[in-house]
C-alpha atoms as a PDB file:
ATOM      1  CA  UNK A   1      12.412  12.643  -7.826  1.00  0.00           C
ATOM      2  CA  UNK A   2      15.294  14.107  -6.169  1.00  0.00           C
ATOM      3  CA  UNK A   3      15.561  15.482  -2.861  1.00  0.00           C
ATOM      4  CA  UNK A   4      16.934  19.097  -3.931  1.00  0.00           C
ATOM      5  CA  UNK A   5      13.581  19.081  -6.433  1.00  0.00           C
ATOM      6  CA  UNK A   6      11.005  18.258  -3.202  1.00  0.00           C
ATOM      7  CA  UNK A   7      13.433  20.657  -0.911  1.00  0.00           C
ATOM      8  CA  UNK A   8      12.892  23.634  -3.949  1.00  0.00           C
ATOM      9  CA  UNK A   9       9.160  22.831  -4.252  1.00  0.00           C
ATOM     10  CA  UNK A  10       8.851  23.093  -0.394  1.00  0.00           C
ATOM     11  CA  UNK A  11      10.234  26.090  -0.536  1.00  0.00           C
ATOM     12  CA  UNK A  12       7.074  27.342  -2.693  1.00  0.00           C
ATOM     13  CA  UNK A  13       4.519  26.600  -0.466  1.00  0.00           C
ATOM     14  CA  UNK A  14       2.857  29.012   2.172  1.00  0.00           C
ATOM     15  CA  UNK A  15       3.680  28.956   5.353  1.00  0.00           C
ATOM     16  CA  UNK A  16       0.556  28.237   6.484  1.00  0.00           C
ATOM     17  CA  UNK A  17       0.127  25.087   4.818  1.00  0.00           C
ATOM     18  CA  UNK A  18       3.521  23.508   5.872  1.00  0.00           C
ATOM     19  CA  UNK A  19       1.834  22.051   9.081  1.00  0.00           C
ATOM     20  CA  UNK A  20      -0.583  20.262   6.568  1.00  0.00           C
ATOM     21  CA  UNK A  21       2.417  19.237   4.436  1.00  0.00           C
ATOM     22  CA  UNK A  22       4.736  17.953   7.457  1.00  0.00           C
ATOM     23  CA  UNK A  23       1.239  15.957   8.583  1.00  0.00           C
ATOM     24  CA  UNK A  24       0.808  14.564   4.897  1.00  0.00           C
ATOM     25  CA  UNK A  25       4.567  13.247   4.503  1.00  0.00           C
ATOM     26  CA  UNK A  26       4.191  11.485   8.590  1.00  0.00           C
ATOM     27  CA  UNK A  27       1.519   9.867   7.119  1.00  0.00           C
ATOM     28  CA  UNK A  28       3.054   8.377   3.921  1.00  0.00           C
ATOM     29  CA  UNK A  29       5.995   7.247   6.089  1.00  0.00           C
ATOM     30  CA  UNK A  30       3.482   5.426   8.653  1.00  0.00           C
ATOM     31  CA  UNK A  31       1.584   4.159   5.324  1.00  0.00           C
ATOM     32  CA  UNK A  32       4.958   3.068   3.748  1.00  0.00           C
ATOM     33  CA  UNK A  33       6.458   1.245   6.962  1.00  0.00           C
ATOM     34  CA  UNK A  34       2.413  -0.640   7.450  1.00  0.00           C
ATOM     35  CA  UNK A  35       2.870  -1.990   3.700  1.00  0.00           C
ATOM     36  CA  UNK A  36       6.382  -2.768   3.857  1.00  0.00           C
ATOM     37  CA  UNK A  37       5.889  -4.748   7.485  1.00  0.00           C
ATOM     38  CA  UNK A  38       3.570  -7.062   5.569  1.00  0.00           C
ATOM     39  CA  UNK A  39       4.917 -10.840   5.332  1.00  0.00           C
ATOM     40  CA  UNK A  40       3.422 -13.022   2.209  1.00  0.00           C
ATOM     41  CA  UNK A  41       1.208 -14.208   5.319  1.00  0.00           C
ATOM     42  CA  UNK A  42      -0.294 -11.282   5.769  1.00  0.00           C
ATOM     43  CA  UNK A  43      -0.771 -10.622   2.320  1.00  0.00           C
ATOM     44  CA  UNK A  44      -2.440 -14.092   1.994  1.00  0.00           C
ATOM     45  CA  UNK A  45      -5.144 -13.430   4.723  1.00  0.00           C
ATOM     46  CA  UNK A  46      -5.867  -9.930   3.385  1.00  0.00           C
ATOM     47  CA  UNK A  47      -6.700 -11.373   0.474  1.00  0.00           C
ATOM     48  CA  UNK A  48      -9.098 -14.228   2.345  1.00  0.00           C
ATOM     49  CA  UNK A  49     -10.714 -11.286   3.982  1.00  0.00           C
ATOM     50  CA  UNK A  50     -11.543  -9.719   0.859  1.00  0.00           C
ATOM     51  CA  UNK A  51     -12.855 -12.751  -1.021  1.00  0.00           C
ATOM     52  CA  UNK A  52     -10.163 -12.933  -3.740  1.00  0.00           C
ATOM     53  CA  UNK A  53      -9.936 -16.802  -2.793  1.00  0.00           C
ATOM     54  CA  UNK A  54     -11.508 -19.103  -4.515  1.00  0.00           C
ATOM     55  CA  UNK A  55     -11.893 -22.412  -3.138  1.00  0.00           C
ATOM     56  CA  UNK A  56     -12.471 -25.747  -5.208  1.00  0.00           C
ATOM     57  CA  UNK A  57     -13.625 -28.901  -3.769  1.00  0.00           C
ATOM     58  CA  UNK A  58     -11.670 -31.204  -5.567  1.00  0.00           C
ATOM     59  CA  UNK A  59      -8.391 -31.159  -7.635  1.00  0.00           C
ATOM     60  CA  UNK A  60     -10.687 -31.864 -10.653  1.00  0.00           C
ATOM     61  CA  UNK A  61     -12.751 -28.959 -10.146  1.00  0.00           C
ATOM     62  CA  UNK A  62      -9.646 -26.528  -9.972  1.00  0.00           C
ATOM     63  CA  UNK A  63      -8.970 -28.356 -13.320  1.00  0.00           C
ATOM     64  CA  UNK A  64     -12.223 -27.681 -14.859  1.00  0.00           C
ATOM     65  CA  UNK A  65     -11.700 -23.918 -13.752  1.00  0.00           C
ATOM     66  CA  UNK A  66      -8.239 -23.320 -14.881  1.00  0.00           C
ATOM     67  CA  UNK A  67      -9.320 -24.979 -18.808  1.00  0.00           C
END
């Protein structure tokens, strides 16, 4: 979406709701730089922390899995 588009649309809303809009945009910048900051390290231990690991005890195991 274009800038001009967001600018116009900003335009639109009340003026009493642009503090909540100015507080929603810091927060998809701080949101954007977190996810963005992430290595494939991170990413990797996220994903041990939420159990999406599985872990075989031997090669032939993983085999049996994958068939």
């Amino acid at each position: 979406m274009p800038y001009a588009v967001v600018a116009e649309k900003l335009k639109a809303v009340p003026a009493y709701y642009l503090e909540e809009v100015s507080e929603f945009i810091d927060f998809i910048l701080l949101k954007s730089k977190e996810e963005s900051s992430k290595n494939g390290l991170d990413e990797a231990i996220a994903e041990v922390e939420r159990g999406e690991v599985e872990v075989f005890k031997s090669f032939e195991d993983f085999k049996a899995a994958m068939s």
